[in-house]
Protein backbone atom coordinates (compact mmCIF):
# COMPACT_ATOMS: atom_id res chain seq x y z
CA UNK A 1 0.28 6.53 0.15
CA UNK A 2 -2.30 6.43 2.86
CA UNK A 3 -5.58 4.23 3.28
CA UNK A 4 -8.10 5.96 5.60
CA UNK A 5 -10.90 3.43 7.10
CA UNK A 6 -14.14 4.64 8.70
CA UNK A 7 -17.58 3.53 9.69
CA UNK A 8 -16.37 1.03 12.74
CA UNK A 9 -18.29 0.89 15.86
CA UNK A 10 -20.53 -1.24 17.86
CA UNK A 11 -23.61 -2.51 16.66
CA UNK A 12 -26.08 -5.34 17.87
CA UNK A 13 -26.34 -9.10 16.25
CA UNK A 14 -28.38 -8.89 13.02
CA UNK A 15 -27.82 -5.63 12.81
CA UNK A 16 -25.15 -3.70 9.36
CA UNK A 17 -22.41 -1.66 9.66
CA UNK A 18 -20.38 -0.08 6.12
CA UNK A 19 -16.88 0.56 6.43
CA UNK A 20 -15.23 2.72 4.00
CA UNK A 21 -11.43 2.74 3.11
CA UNK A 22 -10.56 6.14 1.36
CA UNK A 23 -6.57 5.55 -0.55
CA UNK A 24 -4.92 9.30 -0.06
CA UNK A 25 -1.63 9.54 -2.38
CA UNK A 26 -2.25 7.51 -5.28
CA UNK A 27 -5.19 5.98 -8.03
CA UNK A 28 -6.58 2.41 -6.99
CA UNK A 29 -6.94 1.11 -10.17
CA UNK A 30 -4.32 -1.05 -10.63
CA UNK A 31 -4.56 -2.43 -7.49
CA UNK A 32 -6.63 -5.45 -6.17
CA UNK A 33 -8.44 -4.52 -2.79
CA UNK A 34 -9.12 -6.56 0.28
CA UNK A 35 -10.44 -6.17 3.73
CA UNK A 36 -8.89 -8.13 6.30
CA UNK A 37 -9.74 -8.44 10.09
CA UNK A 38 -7.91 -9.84 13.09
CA UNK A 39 -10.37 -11.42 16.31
CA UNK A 40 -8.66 -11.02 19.39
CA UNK A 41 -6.59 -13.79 20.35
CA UNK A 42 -6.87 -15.18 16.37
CA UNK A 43 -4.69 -14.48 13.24
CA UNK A 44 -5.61 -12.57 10.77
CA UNK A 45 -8.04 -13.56 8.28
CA UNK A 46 -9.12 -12.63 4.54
CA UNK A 47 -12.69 -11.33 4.60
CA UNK A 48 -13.09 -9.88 0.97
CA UNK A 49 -11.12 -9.06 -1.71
CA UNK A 50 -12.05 -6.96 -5.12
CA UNK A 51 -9.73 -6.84 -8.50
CA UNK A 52 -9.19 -3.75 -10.25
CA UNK A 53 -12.43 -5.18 -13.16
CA UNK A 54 -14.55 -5.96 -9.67
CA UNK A 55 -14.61 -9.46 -9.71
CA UNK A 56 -15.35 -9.82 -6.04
CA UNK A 57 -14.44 -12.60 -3.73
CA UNK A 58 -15.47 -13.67 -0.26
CA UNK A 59 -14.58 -15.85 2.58
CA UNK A 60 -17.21 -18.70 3.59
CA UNK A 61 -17.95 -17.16 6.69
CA UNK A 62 -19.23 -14.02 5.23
CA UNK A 63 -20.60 -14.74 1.97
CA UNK A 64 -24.05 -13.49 1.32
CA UNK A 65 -23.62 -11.60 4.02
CA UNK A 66 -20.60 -8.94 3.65
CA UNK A 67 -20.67 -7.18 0.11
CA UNK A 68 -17.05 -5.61 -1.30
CA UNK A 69 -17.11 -2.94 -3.39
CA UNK A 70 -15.13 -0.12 -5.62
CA UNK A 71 -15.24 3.33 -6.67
CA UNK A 72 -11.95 3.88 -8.91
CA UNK A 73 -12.27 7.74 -9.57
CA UNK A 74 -12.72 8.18 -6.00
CA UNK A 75 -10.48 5.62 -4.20
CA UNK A 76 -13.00 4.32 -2.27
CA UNK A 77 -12.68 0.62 -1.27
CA UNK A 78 -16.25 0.11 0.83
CA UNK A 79 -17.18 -3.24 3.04
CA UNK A 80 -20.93 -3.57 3.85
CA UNK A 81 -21.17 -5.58 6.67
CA UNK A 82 -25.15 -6.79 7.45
CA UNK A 83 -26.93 -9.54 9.56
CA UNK A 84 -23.56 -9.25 11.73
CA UNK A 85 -22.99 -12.01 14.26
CA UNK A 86 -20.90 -11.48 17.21
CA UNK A 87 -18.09 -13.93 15.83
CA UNK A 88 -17.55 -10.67 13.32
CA UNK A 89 -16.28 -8.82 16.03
CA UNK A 90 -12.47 -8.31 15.26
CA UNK A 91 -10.55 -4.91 13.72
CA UNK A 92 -10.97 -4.45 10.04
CA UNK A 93 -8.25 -3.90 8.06
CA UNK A 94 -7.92 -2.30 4.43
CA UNK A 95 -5.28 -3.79 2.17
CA UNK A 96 -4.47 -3.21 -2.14
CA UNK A 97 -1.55 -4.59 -3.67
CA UNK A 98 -0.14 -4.85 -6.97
CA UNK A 99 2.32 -6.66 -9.03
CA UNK A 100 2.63 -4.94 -12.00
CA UNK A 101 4.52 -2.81 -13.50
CA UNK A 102 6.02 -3.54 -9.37
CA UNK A 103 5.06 -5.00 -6.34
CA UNK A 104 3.27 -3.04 -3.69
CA UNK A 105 1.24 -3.04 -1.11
CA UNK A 106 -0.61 -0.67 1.50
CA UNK A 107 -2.26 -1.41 5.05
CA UNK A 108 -4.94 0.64 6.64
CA UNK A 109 -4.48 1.46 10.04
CA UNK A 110 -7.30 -0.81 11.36
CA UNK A 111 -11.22 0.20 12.13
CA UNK A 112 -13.42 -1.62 15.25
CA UNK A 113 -15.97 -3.84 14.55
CA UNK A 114 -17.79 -5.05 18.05
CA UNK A 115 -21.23 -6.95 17.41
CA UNK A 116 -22.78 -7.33 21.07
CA UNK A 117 -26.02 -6.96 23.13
């Protein structure tokens, strides 16, 4: 099992990035999907997560700002990231775990988020 994460880069304050996490090897439904980053010099940090029936949740700092979202017949786990601040800057990570009918989990391999002038 592989996750795949695009759509990093460097973007100005205010302005929206998406990042896309493509899962190569197996079907995403069962599994409840995050993204994760890690600031430089900070630990790392749950952003977003989404359960297999896409009930969504969000950390404060990002709420009605980030949206998580799902495609299960395509194993697509996207993050849109708008009105980005330059706190956001960190590497994204994509994450899904299970726990039934075993425990699992999968990391992506990380993606660059820099918000600058």
């Amino acid at each position: 099992v592989q996750l795949v994460e695009s759509g990093g880069g460097l973007v100005q304050p205010g302005g929206s990035l998406r990042l896309s996490c493509t899962a190569v090897g197996t079907d995403l439904t069962p599994y409840t999907s995050s993204w994760y980053r890690r600031a430089p010099g900070m630990q790392r940090e749950l952003v977003a997560s989404i359960t297999n029936d896409k009930q969504a949740d969000y950390a404060d700092s990002v709420k009605g700002r980030f949206t998580i979202s799902r495609d299960n017949v395509k194993s697509i786990i996207d993050l849109q990231l708008n009105n980005l601040k330059p706190e956001d800057t960190a590497v994204y990570y994509c994450h899904v775990y299970r726990t039934s009918p075993y425990v699992d989990e999968y990391w992506g391999q990380g993606t660059q988020v820099t918000v600058s002038s």
